[in-house]
PDB file of N, CA and C in Angstrom:
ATOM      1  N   UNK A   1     113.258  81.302  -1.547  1.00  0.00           N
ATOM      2  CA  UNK A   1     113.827  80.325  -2.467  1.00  0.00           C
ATOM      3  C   UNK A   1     113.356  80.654  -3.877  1.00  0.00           C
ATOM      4  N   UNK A   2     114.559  80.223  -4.881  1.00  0.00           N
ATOM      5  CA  UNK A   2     113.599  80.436  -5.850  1.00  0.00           C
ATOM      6  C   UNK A   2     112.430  79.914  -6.537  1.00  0.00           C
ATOM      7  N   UNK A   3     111.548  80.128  -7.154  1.00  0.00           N
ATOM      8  CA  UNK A   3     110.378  79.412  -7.629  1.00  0.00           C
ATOM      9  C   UNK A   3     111.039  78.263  -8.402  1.00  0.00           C
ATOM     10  N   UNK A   4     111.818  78.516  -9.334  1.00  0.00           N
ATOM     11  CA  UNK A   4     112.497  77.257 -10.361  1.00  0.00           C
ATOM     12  C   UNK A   4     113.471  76.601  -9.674  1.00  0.00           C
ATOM     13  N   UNK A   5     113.599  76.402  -8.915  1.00  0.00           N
ATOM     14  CA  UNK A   5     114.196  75.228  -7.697  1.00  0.00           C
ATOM     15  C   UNK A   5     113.330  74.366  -7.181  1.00  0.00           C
ATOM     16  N   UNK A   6     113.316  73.292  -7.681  1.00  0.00           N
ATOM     17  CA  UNK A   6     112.415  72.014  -7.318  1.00  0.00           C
ATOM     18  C   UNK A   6     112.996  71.279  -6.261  1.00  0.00           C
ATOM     19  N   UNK A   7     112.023  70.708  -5.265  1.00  0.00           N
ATOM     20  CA  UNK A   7     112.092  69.923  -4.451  1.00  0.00           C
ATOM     21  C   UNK A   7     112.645  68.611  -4.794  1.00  0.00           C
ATOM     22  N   UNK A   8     113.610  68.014  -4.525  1.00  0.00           N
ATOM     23  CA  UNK A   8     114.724  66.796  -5.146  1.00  0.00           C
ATOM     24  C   UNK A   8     114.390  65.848  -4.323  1.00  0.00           C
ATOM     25  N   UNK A   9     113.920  66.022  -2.929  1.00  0.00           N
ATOM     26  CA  UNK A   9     114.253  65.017  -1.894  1.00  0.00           C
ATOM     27  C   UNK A   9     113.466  63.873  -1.727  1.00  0.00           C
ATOM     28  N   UNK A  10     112.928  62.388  -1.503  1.00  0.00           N
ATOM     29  CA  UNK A  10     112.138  61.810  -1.452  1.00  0.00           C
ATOM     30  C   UNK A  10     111.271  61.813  -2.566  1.00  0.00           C
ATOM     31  N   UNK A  11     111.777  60.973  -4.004  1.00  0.00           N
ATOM     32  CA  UNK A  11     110.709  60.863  -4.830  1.00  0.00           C
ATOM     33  C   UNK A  11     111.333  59.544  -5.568  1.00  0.00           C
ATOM     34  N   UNK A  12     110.638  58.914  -6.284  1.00  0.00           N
ATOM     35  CA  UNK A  12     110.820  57.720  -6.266  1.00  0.00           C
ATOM     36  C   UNK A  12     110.215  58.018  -8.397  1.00  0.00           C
ATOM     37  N   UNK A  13     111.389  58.021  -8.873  1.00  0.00           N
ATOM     38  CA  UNK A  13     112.684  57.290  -9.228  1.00  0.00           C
ATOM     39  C   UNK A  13     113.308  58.765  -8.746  1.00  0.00           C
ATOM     40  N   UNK A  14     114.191  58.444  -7.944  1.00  0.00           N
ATOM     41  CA  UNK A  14     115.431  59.396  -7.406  1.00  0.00           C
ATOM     42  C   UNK A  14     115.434  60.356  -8.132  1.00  0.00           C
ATOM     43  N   UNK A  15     116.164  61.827  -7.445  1.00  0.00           N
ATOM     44  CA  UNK A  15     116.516  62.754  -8.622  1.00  0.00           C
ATOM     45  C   UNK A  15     117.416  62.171  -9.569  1.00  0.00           C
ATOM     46  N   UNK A  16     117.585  63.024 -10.877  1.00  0.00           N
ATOM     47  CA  UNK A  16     118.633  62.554 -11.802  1.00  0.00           C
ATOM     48  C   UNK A  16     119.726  63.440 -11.577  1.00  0.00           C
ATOM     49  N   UNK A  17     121.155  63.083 -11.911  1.00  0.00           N
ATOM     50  CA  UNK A  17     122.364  64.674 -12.361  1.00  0.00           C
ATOM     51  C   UNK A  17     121.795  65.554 -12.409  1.00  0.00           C
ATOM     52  N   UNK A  18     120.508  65.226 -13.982  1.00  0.00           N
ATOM     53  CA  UNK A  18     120.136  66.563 -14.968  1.00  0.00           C
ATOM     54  C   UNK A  18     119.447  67.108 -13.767  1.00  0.00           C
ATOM     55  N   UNK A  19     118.587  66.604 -13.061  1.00  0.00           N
ATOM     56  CA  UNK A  19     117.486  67.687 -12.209  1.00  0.00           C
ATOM     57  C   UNK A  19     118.232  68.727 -11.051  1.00  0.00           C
ATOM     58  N   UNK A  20     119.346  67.908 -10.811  1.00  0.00           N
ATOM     59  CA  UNK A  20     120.508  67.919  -9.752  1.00  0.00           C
ATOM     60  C   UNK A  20     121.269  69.409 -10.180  1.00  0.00           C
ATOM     61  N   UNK A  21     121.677  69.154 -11.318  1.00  0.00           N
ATOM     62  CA  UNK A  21     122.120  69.708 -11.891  1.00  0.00           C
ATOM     63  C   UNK A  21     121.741  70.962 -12.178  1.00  0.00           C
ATOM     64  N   UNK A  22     120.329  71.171 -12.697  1.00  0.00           N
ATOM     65  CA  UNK A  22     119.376  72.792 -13.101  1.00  0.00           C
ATOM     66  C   UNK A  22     118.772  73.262 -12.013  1.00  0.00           C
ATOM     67  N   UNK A  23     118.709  72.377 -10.566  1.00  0.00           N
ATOM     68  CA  UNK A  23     118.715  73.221  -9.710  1.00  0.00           C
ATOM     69  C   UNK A  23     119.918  74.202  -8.872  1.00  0.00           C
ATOM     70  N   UNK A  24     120.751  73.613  -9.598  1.00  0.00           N
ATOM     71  CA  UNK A  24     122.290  73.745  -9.079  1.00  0.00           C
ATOM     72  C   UNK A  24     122.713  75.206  -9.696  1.00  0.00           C
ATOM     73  N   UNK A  25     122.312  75.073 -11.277  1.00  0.00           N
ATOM     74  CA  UNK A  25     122.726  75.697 -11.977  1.00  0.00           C
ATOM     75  C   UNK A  25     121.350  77.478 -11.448  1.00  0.00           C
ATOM     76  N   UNK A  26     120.173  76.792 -11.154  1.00  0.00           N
ATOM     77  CA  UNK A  26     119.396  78.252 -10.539  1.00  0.00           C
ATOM     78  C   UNK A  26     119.915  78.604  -9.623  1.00  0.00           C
ATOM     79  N   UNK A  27     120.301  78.471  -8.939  1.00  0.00           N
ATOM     80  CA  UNK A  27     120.983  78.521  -7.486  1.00  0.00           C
ATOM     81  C   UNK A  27     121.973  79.270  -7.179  1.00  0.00           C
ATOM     82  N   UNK A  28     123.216  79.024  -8.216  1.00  0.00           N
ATOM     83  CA  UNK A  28     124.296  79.904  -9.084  1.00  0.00           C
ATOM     84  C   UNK A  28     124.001  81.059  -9.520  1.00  0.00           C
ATOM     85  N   UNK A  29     122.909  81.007 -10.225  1.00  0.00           N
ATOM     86  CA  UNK A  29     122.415  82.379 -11.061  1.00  0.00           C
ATOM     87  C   UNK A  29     121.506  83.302 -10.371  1.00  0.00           C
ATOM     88  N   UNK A  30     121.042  82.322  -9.264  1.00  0.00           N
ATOM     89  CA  UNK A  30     120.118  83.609  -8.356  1.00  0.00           C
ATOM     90  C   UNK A  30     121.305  84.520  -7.303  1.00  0.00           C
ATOM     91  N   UNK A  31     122.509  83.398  -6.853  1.00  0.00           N
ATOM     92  CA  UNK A  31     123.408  83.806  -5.818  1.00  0.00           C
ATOM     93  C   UNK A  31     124.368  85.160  -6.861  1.00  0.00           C
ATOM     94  N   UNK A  32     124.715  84.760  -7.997  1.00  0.00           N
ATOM     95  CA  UNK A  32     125.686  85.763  -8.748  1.00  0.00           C
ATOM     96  C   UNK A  32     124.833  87.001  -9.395  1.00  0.00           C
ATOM     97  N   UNK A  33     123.601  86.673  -9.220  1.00  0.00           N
ATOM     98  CA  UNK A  33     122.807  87.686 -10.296  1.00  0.00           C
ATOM     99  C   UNK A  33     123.219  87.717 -11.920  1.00  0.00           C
ATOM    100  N   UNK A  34     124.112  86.254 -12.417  1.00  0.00           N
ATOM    101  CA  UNK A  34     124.315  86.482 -13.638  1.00  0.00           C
ATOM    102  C   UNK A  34     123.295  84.925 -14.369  1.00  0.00           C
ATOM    103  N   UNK A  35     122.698  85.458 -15.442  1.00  0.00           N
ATOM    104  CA  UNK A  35     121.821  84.154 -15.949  1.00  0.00           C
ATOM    105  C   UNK A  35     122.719  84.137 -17.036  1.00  0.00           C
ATOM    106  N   UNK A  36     123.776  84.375 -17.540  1.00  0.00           N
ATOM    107  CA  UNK A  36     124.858  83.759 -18.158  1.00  0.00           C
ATOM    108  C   UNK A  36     126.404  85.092 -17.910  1.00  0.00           C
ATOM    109  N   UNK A  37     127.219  83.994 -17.072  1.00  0.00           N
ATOM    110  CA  UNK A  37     128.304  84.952 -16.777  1.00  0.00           C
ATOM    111  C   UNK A  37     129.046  85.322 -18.178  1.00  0.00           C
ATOM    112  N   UNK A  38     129.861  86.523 -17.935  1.00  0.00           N
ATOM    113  CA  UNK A  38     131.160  86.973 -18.632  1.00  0.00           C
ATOM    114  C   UNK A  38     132.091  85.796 -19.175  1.00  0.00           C
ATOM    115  N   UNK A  39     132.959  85.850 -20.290  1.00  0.00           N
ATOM    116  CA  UNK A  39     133.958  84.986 -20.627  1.00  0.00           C
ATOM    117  C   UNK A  39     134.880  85.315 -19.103  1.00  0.00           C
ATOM    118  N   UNK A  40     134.793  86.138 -18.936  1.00  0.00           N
ATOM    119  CA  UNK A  40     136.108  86.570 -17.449  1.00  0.00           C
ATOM    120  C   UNK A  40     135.144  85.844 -16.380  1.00  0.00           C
ATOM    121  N   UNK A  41     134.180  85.442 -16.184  1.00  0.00           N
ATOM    122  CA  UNK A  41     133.879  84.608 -15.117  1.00  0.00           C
ATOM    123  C   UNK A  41     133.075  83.397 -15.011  1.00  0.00           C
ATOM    124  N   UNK A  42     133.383  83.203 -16.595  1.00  0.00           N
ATOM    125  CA  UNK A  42     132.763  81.673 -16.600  1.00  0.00           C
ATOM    126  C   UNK A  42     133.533  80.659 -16.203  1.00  0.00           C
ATOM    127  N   UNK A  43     134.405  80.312 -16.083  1.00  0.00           N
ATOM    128  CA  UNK A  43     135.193  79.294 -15.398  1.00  0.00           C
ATOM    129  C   UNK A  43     135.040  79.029 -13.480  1.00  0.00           C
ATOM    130  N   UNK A  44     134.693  80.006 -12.906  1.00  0.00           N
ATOM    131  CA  UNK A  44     134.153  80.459 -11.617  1.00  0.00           C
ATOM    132  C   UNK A  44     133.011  79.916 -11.520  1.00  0.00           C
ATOM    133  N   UNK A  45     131.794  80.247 -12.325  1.00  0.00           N
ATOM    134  CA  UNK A  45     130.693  79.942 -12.605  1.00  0.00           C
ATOM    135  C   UNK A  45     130.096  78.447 -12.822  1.00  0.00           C
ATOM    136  N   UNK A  46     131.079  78.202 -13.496  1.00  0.00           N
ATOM    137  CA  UNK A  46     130.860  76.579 -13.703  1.00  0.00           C
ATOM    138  C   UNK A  46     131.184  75.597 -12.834  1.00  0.00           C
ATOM    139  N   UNK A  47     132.406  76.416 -12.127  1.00  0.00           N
ATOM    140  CA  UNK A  47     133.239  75.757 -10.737  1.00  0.00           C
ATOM    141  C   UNK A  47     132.359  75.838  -9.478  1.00  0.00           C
ATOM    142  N   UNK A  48     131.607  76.549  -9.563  1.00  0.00           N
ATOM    143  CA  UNK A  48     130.405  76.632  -8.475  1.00  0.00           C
ATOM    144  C   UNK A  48     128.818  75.928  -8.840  1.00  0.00           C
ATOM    145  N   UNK A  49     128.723  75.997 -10.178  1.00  0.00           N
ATOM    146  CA  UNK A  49     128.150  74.928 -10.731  1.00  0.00           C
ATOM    147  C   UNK A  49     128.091  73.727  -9.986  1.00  0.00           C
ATOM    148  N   UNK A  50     129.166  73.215 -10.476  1.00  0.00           N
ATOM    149  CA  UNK A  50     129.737  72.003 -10.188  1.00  0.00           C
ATOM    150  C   UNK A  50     129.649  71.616  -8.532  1.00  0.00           C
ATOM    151  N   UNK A  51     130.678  72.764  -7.670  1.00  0.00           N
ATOM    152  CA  UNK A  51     130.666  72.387  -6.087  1.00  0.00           C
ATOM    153  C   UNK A  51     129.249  71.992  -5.481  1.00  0.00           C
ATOM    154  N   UNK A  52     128.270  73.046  -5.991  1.00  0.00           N
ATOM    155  CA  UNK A  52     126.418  72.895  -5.713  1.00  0.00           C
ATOM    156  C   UNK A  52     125.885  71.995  -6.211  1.00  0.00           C
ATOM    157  N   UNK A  53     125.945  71.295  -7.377  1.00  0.00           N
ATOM    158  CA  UNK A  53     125.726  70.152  -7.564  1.00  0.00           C
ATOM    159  C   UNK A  53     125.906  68.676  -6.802  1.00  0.00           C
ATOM    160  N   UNK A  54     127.354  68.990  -6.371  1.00  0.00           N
ATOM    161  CA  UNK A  54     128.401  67.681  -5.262  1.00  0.00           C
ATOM    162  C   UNK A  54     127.384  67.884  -3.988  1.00  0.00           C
ATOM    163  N   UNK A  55     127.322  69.131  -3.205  1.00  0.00           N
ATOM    164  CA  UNK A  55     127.336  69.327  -2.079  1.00  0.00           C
ATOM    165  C   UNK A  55     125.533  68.359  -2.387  1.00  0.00           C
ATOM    166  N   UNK A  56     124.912  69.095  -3.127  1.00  0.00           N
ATOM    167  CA  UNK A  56     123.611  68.711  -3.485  1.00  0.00           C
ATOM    168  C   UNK A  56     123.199  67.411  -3.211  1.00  0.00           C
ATOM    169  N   UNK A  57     124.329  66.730  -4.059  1.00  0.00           N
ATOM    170  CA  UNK A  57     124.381  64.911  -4.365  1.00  0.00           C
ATOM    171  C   UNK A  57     124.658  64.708  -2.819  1.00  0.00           C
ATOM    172  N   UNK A  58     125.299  64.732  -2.187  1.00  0.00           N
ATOM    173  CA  UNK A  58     125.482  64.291  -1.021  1.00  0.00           C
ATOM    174  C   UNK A  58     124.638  64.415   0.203  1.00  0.00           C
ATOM    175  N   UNK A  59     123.742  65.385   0.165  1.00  0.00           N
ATOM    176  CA  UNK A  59     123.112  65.978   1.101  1.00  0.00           C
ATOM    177  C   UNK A  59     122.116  64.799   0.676  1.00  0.00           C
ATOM    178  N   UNK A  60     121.310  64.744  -0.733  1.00  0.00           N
ATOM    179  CA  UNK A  60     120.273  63.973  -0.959  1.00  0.00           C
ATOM    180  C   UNK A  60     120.842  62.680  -0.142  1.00  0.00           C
ATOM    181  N   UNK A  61     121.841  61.792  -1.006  1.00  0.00           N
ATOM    182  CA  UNK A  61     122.356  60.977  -0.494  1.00  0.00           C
ATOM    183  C   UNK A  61     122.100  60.902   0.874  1.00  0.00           C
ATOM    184  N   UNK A  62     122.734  61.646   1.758  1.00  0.00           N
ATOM    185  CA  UNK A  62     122.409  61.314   3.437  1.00  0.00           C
ATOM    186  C   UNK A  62     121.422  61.631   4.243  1.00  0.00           C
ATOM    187  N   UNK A  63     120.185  62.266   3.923  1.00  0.00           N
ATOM    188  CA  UNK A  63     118.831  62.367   4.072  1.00  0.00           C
ATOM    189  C   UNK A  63     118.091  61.111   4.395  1.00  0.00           C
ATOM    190  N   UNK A  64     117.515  61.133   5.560  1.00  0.00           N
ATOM    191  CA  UNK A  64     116.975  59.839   5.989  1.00  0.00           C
ATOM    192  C   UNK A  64     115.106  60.408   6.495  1.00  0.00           C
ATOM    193  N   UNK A  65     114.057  59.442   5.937  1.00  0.00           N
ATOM    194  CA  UNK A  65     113.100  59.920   5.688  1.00  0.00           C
ATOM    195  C   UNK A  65     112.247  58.704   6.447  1.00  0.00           C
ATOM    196  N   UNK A  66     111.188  58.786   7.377  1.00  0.00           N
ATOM    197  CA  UNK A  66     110.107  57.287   7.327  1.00  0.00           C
ATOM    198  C   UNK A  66     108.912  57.342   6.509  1.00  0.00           C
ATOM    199  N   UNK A  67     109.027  58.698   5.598  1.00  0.00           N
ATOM    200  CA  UNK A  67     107.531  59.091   4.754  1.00  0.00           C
ATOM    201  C   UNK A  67     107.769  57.990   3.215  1.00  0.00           C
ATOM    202  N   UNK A  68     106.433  57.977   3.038  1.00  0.00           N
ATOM    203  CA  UNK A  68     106.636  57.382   1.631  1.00  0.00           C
ATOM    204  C   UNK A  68     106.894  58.333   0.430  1.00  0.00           C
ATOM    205  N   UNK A  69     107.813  57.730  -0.739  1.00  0.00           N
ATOM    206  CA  UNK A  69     108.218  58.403  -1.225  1.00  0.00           C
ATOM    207  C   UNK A  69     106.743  58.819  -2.099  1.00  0.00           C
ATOM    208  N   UNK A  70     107.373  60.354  -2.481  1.00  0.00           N
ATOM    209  CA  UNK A  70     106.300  61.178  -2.996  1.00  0.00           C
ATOM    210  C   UNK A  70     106.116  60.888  -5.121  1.00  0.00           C
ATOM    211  N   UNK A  71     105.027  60.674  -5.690  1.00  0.00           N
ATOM    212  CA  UNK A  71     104.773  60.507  -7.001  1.00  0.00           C
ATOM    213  C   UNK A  71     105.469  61.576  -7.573  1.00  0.00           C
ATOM    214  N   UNK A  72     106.418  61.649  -8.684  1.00  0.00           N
ATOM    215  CA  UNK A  72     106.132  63.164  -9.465  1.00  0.00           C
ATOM    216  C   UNK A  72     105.278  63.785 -10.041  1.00  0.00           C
ATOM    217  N   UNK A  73     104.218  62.842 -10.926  1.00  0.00           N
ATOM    218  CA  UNK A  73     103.057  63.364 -11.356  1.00  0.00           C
ATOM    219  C   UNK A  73     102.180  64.118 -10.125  1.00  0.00           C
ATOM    220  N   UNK A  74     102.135  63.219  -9.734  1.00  0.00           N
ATOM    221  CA  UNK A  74     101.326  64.104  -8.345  1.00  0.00           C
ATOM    222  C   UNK A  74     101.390  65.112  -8.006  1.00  0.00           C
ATOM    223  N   UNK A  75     102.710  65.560  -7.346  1.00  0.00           N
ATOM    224  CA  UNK A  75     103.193  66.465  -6.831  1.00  0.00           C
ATOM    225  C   UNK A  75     103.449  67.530  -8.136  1.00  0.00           C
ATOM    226  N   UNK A  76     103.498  67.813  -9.657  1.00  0.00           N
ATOM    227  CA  UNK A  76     103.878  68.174 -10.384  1.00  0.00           C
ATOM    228  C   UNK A  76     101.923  68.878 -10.993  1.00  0.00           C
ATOM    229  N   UNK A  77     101.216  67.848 -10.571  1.00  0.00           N
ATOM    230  CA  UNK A  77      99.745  68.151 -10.990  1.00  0.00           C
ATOM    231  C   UNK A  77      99.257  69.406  -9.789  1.00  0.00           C
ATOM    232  N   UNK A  78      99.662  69.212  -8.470  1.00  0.00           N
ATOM    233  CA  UNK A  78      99.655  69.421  -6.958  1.00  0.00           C
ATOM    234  C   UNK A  78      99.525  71.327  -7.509  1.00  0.00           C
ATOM    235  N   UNK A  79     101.088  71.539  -8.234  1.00  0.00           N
ATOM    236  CA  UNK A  79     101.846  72.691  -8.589  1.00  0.00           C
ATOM    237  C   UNK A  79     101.183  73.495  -9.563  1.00  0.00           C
ATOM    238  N   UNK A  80     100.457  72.476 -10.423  1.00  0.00           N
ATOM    239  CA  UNK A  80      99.615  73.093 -11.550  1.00  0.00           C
ATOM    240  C   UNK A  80      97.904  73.395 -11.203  1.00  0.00           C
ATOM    241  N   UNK A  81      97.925  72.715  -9.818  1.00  0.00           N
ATOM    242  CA  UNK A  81      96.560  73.092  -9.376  1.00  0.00           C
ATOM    243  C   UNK A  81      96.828  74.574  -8.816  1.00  0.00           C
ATOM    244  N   UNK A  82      97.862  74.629  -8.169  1.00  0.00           N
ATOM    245  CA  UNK A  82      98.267  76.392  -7.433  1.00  0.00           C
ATOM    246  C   UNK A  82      98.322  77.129  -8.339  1.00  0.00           C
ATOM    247  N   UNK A  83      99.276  77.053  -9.470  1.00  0.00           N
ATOM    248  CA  UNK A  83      99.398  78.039 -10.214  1.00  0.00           C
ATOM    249  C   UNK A  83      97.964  78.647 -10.832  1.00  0.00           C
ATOM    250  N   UNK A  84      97.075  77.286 -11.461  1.00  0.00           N
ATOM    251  CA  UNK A  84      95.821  77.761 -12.277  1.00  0.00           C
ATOM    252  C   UNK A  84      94.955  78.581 -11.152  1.00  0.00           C
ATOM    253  N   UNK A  85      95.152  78.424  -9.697  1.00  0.00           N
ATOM    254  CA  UNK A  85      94.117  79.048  -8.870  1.00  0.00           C
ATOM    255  C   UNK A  85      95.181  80.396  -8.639  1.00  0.00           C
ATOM    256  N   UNK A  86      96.648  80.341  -8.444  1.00  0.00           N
ATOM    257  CA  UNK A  86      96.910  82.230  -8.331  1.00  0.00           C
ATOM    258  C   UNK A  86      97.182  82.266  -9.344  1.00  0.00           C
ATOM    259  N   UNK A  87      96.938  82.272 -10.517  1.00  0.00           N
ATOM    260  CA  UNK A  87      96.992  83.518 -11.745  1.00  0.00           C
ATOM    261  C   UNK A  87      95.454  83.391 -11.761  1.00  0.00           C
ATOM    262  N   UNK A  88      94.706  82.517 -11.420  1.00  0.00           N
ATOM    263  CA  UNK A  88      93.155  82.787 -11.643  1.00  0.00           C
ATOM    264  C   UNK A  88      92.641  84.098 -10.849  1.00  0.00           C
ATOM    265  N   UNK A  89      93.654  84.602 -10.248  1.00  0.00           N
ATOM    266  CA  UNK A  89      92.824  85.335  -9.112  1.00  0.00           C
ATOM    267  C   UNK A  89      93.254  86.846  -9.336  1.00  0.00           C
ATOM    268  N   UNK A  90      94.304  87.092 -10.082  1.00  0.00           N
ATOM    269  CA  UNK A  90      95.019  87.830 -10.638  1.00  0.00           C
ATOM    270  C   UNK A  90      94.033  89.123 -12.192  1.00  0.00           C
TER     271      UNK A  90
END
């Protein structure tokens, strides 16, 4: 997966579009290998944008969980504890 694809599912205040959205949009750009398409295939690009985003929204949507929902700070501090220990090691 890619690293800049965040975990959406179970967090409390819900994902937003926007988060919905820039994972949607990595997702696109890791599958096409383009981090900004051609004028000849940006309309494609955006159209798949878009479908990964829907499919996205819906999947969250019908996800059924008995865990409590997870903090973002937390989980966002969690990420910054890994990173400072592997580049520390580096």
């Amino acid at each position: 997966m890619c690293r800049n694809i965040r975990v959406l599912y179970n967090f409390e205040p819900p994902a937003t579009d926007d988060e919905i959205r820039a994972a949607s949009l990595q997702f696109v750009r890791k599958v096409s290998g383009y981090n900004r398409p051609s004028q000849a295939n940006e309309a494609a690009f955006e159209r798949a944008v878009d479908e990964v985003a829907s499919a996205s929204r819906r999947l969250l949507a019908a996800l059924v969980t008995n865990a409590a929902p997870r903090d973002r700070e937390t989980e966002a501090e969690k990420a910054r504890a890994k990173s400072r220990e592997r580049f520390a090691r580096a």
